[in-house]
PDB file of N, CA and C in Angstrom:
ATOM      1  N   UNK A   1     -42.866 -61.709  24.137  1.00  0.00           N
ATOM      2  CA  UNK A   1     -43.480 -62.268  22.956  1.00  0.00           C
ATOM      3  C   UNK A   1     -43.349 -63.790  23.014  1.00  0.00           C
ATOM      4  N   UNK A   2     -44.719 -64.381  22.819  1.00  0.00           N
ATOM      5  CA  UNK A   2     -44.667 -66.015  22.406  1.00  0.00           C
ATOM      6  C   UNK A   2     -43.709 -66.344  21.788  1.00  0.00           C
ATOM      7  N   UNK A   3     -42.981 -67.765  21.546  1.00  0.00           N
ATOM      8  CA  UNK A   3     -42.442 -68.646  20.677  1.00  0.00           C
ATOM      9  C   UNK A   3     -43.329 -68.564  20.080  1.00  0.00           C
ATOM     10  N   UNK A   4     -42.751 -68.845  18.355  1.00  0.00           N
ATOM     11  CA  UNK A   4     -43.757 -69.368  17.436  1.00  0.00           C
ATOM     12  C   UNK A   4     -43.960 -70.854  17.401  1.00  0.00           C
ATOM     13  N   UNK A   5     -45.003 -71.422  17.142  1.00  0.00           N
ATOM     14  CA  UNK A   5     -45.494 -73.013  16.919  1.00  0.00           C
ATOM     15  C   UNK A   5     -44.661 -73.478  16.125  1.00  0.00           C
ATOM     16  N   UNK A   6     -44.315 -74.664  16.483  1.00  0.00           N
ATOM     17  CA  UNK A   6     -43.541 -75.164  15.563  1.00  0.00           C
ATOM     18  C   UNK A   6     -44.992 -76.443  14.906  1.00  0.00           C
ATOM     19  N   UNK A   7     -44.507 -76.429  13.423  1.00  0.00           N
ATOM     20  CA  UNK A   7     -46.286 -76.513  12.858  1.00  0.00           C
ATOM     21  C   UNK A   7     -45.614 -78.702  12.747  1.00  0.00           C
ATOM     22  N   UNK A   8     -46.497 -79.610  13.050  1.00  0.00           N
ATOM     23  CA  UNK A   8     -46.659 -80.638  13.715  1.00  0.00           C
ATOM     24  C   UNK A   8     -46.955 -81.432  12.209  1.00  0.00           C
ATOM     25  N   UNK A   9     -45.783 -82.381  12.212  1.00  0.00           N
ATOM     26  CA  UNK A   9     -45.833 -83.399  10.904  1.00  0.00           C
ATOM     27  C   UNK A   9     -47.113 -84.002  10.822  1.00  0.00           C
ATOM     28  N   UNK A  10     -47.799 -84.341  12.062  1.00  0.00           N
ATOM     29  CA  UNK A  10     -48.966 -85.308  12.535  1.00  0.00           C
ATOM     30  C   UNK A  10     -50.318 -84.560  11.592  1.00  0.00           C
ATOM     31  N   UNK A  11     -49.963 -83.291  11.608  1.00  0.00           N
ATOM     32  CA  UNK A  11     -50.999 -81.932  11.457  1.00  0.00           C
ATOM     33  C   UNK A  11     -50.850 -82.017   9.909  1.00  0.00           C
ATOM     34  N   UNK A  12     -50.094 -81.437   9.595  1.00  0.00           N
ATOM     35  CA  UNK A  12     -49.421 -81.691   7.926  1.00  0.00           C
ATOM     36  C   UNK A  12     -49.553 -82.933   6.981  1.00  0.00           C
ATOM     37  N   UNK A  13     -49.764 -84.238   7.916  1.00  0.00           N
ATOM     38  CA  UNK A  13     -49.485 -85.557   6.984  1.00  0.00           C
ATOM     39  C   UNK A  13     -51.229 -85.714   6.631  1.00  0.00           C
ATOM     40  N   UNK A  14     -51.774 -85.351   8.085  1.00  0.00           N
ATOM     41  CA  UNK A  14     -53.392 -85.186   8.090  1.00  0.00           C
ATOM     42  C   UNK A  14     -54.036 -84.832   6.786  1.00  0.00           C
ATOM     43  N   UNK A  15     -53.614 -83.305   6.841  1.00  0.00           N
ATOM     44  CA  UNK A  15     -54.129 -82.378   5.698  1.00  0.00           C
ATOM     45  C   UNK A  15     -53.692 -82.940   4.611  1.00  0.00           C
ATOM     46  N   UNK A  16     -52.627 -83.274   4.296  1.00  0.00           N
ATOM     47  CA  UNK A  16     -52.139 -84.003   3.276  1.00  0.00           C
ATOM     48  C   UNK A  16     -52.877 -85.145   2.453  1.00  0.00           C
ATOM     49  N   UNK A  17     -53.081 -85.554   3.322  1.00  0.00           N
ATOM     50  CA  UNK A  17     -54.013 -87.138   2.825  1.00  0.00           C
ATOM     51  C   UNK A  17     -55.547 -86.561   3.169  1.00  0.00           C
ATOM     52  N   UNK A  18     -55.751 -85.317   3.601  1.00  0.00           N
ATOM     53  CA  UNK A  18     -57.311 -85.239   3.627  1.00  0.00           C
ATOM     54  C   UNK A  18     -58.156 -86.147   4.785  1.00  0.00           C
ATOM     55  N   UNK A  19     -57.327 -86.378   5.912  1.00  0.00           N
ATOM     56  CA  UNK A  19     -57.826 -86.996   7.193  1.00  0.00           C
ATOM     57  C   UNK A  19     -58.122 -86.078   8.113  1.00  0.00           C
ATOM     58  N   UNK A  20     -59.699 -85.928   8.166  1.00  0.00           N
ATOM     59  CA  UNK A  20     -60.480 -85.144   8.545  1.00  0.00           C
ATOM     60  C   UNK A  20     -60.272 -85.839  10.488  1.00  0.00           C
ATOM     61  N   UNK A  21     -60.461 -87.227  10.417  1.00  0.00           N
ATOM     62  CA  UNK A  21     -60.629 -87.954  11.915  1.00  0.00           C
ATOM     63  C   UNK A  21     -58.922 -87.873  12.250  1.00  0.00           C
ATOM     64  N   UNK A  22     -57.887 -87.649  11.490  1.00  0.00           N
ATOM     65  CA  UNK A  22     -56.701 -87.564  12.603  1.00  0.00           C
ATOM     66  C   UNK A  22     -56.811 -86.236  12.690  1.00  0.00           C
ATOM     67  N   UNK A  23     -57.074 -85.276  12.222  1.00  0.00           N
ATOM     68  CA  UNK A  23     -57.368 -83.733  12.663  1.00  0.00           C
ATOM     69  C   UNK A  23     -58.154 -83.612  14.076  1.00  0.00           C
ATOM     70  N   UNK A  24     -59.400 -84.165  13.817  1.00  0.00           N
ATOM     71  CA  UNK A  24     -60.267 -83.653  15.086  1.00  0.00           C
ATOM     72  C   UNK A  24     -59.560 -84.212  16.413  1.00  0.00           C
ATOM     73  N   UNK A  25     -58.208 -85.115  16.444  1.00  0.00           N
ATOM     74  CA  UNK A  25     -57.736 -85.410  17.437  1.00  0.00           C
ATOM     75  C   UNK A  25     -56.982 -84.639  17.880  1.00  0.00           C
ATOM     76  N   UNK A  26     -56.455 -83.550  16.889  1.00  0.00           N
ATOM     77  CA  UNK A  26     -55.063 -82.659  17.328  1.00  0.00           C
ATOM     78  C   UNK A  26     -55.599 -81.696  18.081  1.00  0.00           C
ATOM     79  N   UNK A  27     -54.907 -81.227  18.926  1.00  0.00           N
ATOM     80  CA  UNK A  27     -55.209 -80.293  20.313  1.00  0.00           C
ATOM     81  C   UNK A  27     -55.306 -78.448  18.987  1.00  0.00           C
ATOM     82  N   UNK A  28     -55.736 -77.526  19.701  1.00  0.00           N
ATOM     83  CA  UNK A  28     -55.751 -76.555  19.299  1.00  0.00           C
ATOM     84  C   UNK A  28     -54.368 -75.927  18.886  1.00  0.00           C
ATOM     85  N   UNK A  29     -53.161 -75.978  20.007  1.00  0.00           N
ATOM     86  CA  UNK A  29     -52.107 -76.018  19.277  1.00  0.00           C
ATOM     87  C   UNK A  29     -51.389 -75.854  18.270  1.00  0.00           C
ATOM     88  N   UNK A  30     -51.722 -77.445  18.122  1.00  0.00           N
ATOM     89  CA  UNK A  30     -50.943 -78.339  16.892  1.00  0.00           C
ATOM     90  C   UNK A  30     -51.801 -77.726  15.865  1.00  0.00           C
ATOM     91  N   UNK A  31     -53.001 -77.254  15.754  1.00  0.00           N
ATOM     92  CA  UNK A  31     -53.652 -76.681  14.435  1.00  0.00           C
ATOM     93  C   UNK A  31     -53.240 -75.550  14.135  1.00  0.00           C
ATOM     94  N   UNK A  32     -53.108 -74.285  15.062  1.00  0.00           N
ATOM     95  CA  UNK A  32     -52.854 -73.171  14.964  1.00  0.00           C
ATOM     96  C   UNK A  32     -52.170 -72.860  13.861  1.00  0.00           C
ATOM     97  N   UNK A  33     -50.726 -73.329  13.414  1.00  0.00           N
ATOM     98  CA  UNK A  33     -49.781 -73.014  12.537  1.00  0.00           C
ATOM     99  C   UNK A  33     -50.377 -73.403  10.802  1.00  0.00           C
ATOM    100  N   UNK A  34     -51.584 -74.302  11.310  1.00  0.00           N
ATOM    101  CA  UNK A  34     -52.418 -74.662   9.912  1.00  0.00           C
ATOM    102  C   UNK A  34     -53.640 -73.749   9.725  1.00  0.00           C
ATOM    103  N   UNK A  35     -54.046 -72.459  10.842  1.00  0.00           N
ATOM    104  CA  UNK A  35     -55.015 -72.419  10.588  1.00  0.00           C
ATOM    105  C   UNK A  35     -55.593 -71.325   9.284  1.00  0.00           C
ATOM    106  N   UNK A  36     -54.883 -70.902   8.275  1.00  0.00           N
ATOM    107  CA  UNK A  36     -55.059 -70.098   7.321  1.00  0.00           C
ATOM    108  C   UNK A  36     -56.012 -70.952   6.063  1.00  0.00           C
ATOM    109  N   UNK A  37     -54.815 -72.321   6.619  1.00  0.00           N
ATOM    110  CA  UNK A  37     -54.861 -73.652   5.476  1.00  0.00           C
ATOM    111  C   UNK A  37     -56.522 -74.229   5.791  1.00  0.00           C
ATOM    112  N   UNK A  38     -56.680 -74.548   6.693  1.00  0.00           N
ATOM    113  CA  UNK A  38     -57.527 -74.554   7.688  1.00  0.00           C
ATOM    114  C   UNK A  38     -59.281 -74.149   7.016  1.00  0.00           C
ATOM    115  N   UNK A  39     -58.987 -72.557   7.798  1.00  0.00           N
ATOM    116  CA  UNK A  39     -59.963 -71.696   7.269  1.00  0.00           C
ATOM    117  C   UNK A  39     -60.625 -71.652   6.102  1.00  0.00           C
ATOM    118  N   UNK A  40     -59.479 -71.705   5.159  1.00  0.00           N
ATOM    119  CA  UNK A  40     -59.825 -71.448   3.430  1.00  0.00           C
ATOM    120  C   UNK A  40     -60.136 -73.017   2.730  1.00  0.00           C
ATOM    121  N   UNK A  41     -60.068 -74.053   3.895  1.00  0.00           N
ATOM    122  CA  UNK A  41     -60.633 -75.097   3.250  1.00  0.00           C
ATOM    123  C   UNK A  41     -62.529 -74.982   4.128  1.00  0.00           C
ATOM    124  N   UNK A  42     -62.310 -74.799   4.882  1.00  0.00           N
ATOM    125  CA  UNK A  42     -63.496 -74.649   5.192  1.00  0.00           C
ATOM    126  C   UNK A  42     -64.877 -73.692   5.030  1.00  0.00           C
ATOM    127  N   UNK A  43     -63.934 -72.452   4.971  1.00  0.00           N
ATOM    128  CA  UNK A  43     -64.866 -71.430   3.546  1.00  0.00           C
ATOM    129  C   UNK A  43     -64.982 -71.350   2.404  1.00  0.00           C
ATOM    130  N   UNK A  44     -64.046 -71.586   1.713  1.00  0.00           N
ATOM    131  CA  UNK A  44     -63.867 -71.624   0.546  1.00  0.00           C
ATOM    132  C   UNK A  44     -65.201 -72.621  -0.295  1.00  0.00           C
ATOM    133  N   UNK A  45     -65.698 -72.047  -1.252  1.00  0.00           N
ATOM    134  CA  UNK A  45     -66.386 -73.493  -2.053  1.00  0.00           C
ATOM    135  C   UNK A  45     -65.480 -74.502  -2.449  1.00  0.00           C
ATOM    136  N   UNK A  46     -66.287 -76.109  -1.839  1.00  0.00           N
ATOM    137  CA  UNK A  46     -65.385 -76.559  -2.154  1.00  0.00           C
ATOM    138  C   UNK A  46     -65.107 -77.278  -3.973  1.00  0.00           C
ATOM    139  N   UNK A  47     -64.117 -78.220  -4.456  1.00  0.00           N
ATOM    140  CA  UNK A  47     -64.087 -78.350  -5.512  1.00  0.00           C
ATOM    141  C   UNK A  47     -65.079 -79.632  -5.791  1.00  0.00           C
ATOM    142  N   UNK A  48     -64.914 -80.419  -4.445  1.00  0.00           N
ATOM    143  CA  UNK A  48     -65.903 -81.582  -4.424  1.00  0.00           C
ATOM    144  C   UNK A  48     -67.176 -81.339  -4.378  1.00  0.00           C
ATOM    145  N   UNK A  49     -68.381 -81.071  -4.893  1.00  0.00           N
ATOM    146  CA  UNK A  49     -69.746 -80.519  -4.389  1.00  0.00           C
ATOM    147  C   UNK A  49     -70.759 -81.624  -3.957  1.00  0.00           C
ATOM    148  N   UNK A  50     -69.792 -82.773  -3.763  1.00  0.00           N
ATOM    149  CA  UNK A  50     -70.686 -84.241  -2.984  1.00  0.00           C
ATOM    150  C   UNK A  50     -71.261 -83.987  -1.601  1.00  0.00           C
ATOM    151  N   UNK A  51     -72.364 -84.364  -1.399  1.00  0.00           N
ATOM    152  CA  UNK A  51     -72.645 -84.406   0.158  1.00  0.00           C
ATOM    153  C   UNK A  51     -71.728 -84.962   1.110  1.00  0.00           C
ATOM    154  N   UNK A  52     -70.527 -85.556   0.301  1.00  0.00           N
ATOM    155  CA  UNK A  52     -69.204 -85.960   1.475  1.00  0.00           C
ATOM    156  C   UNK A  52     -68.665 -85.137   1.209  1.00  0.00           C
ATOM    157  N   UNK A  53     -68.002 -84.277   0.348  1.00  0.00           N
ATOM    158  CA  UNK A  53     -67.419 -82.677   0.525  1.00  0.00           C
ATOM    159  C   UNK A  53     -67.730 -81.466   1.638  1.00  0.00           C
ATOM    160  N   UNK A  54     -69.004 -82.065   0.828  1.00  0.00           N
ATOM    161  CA  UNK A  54     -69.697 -80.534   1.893  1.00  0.00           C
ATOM    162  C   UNK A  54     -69.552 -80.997   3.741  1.00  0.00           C
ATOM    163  N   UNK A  55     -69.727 -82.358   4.111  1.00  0.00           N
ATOM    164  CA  UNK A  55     -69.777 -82.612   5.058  1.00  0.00           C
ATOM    165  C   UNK A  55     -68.263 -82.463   5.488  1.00  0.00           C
ATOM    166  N   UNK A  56     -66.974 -83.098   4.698  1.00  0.00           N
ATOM    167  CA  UNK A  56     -66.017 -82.541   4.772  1.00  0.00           C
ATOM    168  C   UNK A  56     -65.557 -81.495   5.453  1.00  0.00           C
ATOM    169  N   UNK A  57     -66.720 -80.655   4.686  1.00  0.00           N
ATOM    170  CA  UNK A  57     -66.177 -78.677   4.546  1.00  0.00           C
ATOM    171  C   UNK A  57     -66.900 -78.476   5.985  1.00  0.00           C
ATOM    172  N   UNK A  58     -67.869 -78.896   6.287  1.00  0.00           N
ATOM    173  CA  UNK A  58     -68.769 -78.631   7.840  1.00  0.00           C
ATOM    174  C   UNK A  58     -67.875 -79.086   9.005  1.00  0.00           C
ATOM    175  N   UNK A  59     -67.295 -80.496   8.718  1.00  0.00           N
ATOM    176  CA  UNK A  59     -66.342 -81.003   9.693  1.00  0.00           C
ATOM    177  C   UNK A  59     -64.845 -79.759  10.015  1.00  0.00           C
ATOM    178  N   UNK A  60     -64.599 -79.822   9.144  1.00  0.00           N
ATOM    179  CA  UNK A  60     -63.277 -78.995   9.361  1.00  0.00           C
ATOM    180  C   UNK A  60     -63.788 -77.246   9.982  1.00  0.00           C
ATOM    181  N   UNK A  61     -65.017 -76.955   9.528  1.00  0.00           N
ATOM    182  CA  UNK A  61     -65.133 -75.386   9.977  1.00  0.00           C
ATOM    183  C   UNK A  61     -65.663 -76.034  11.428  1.00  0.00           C
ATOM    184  N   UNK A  62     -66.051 -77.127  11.946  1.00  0.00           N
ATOM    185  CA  UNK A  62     -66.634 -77.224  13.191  1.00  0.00           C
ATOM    186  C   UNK A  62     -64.978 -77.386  14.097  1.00  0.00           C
ATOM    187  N   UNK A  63     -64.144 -78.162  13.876  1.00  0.00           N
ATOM    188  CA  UNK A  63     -62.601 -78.269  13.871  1.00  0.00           C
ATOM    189  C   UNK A  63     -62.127 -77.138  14.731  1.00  0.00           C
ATOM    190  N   UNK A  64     -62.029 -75.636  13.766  1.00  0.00           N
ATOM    191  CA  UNK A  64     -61.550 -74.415  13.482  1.00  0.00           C
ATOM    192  C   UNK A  64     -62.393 -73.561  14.397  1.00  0.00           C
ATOM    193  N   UNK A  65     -63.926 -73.698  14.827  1.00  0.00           N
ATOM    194  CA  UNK A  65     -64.809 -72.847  15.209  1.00  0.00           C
ATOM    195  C   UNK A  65     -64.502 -72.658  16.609  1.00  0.00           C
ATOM    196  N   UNK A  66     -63.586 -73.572  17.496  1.00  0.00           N
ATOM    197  CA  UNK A  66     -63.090 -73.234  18.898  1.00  0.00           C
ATOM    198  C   UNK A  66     -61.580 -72.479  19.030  1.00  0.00           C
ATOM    199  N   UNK A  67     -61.422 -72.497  17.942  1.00  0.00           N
ATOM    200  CA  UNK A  67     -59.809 -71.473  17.775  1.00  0.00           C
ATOM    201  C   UNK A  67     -60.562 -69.698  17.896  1.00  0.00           C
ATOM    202  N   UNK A  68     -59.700 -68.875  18.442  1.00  0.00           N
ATOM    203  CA  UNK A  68     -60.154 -67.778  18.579  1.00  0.00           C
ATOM    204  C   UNK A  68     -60.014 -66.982  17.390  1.00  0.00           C
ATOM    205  N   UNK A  69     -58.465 -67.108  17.138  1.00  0.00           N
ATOM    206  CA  UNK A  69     -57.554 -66.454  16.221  1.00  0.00           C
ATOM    207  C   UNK A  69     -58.296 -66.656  14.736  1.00  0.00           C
ATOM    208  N   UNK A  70     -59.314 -68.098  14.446  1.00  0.00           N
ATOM    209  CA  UNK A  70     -60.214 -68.265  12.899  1.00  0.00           C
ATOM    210  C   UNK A  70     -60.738 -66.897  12.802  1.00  0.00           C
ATOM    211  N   UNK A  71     -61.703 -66.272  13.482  1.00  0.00           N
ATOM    212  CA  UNK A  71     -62.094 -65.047  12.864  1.00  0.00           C
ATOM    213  C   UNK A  71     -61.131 -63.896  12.142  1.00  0.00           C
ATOM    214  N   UNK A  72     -60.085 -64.032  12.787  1.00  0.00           N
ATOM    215  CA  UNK A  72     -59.304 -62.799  12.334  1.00  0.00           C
ATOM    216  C   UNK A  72     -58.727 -63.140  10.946  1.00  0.00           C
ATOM    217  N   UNK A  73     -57.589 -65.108  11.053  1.00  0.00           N
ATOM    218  CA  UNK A  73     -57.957 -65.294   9.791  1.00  0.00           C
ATOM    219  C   UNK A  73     -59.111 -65.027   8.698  1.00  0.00           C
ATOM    220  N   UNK A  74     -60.136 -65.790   9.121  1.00  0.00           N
ATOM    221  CA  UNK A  74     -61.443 -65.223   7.972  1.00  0.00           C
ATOM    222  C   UNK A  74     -61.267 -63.622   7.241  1.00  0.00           C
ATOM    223  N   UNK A  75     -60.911 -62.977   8.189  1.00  0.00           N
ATOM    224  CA  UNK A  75     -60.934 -61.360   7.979  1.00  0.00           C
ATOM    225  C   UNK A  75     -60.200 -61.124   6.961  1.00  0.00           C
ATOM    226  N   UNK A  76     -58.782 -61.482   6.945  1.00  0.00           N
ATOM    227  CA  UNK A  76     -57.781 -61.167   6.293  1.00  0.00           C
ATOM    228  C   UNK A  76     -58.079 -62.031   4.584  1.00  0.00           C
ATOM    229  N   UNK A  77     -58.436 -63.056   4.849  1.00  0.00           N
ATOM    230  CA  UNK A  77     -58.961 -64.173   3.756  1.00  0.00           C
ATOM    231  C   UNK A  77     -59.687 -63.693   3.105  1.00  0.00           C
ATOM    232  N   UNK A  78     -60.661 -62.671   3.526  1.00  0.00           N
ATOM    233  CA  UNK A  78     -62.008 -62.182   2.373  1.00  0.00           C
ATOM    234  C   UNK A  78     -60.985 -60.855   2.118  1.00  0.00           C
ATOM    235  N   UNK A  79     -61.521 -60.757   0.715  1.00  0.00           N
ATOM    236  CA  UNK A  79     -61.129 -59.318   0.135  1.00  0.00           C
ATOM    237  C   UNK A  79     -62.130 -59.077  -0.895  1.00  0.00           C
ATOM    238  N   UNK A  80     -62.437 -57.986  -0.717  1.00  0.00           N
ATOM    239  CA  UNK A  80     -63.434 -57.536  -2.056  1.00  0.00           C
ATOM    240  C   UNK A  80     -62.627 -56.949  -2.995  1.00  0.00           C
ATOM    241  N   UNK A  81     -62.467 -57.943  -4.062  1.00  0.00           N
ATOM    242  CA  UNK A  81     -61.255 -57.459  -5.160  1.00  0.00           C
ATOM    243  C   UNK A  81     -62.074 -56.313  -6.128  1.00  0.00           C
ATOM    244  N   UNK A  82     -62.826 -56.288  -6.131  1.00  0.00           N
ATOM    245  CA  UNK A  82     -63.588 -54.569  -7.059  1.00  0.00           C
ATOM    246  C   UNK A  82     -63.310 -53.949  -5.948  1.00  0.00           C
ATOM    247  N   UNK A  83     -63.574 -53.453  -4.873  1.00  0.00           N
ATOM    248  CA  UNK A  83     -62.912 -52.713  -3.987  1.00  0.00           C
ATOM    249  C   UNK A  83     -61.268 -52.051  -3.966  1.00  0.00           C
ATOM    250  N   UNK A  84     -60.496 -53.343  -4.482  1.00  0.00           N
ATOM    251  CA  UNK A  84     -59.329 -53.324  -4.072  1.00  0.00           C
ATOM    252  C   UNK A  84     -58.769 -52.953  -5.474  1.00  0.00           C
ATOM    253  N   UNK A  85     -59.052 -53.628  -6.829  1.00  0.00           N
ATOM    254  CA  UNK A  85     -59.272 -53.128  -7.920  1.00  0.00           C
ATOM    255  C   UNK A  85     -59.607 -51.306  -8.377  1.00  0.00           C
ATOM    256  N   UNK A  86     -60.436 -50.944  -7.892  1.00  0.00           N
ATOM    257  CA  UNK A  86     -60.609 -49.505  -7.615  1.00  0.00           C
ATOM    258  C   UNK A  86     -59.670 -48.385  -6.896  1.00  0.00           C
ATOM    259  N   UNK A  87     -59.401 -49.328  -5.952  1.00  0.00           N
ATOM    260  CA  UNK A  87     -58.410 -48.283  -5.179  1.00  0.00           C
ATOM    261  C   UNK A  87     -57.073 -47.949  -5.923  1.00  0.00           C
ATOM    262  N   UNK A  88     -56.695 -49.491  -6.518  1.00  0.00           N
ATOM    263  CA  UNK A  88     -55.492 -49.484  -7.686  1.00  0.00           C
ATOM    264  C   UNK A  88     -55.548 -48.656  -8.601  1.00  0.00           C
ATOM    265  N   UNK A  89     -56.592 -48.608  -9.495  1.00  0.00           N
ATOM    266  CA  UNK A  89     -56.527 -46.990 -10.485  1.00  0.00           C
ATOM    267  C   UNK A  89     -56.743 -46.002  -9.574  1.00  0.00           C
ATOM    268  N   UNK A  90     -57.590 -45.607  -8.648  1.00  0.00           N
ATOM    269  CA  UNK A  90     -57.206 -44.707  -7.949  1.00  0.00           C
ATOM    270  C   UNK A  90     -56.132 -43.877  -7.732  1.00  0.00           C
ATOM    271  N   UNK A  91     -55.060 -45.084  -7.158  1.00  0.00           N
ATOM    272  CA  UNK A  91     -53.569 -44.713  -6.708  1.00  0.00           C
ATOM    273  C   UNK A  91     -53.219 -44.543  -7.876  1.00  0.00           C
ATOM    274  N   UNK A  92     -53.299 -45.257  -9.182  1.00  0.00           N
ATOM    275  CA  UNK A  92     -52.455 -45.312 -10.386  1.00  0.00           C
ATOM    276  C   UNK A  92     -52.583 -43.869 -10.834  1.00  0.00           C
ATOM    277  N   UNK A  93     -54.099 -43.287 -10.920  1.00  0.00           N
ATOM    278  CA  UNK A  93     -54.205 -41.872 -11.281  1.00  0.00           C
ATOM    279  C   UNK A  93     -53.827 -41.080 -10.559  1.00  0.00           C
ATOM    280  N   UNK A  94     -53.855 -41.064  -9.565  1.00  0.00           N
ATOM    281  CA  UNK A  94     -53.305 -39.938  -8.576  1.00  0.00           C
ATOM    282  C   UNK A  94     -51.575 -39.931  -9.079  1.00  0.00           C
ATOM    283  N   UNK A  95     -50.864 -41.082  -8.804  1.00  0.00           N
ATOM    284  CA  UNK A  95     -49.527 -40.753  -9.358  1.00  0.00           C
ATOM    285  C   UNK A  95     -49.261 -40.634 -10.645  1.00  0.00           C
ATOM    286  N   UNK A  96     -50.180 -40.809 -11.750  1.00  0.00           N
ATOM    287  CA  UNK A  96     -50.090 -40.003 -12.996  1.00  0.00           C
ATOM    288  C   UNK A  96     -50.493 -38.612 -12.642  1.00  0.00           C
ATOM    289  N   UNK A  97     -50.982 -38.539 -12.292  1.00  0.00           N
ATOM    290  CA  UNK A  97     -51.552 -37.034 -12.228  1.00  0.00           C
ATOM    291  C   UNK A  97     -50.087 -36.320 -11.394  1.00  0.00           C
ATOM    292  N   UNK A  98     -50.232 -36.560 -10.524  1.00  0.00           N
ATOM    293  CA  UNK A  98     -48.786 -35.841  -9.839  1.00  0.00           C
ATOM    294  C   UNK A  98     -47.220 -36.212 -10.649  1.00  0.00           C
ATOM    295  N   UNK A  99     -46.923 -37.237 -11.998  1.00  0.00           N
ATOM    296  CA  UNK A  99     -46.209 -37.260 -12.567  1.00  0.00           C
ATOM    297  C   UNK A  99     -46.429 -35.985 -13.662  1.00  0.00           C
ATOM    298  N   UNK A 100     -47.351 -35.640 -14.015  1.00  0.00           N
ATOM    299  CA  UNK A 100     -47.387 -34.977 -15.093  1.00  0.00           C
ATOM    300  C   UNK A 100     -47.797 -33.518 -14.613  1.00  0.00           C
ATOM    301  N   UNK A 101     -47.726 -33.025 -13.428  1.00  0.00           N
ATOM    302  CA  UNK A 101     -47.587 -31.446 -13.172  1.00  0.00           C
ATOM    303  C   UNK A 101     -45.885 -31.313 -12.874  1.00  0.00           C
TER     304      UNK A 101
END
């Protein structure tokens, strides 16, 4: 099994301050341990809806789009909460129901 990444101040101070140009310098790497943070800024709508937001939001998913591992994030990131909502009473009734025989 890999070492885990150790996640890169350089990477962190970036995101921090919203420096899109010290990002596109960091190797794939150094992003990896950000890439959840990453992802969900780049899918997510953003809060800014300026044509520098959005370009923002294009820069960073272009960033992310040579990492392999982004899709699987993405995966885990979407949830269809009526889906998931449903299944919850589901389960909730089923163990009422088996509480009360």
């Amino acid at each position: 099994m890999a070492a885990a990444a150790i996640p890169s101040s350089k990477v962190f101070y970036a995101l921090l301050a919203g420096d899109i140009k010290s990002l596109q310098q960091c190797t794939a790497d150094e992003l990896r341990p950000f890439l959840p943070c990453l992802t969900r800024i780049a899918l997510c709508q953003p809060l800014d809806m300026s044509e520098h937001g959005r370009r923002r939001q294009k820069e960073v998913l272009s960033l992310i789009a040579g990492i392999a591992e982004t899709n699987i994030v993405k995966e885990e990131l979407t949830v269809d909460f009526e889906e998931l909502r449903q299944d919850a009473q589901k389960r909730t009734s089923a163990v009422q129901e088996a509480g009360s025989r």
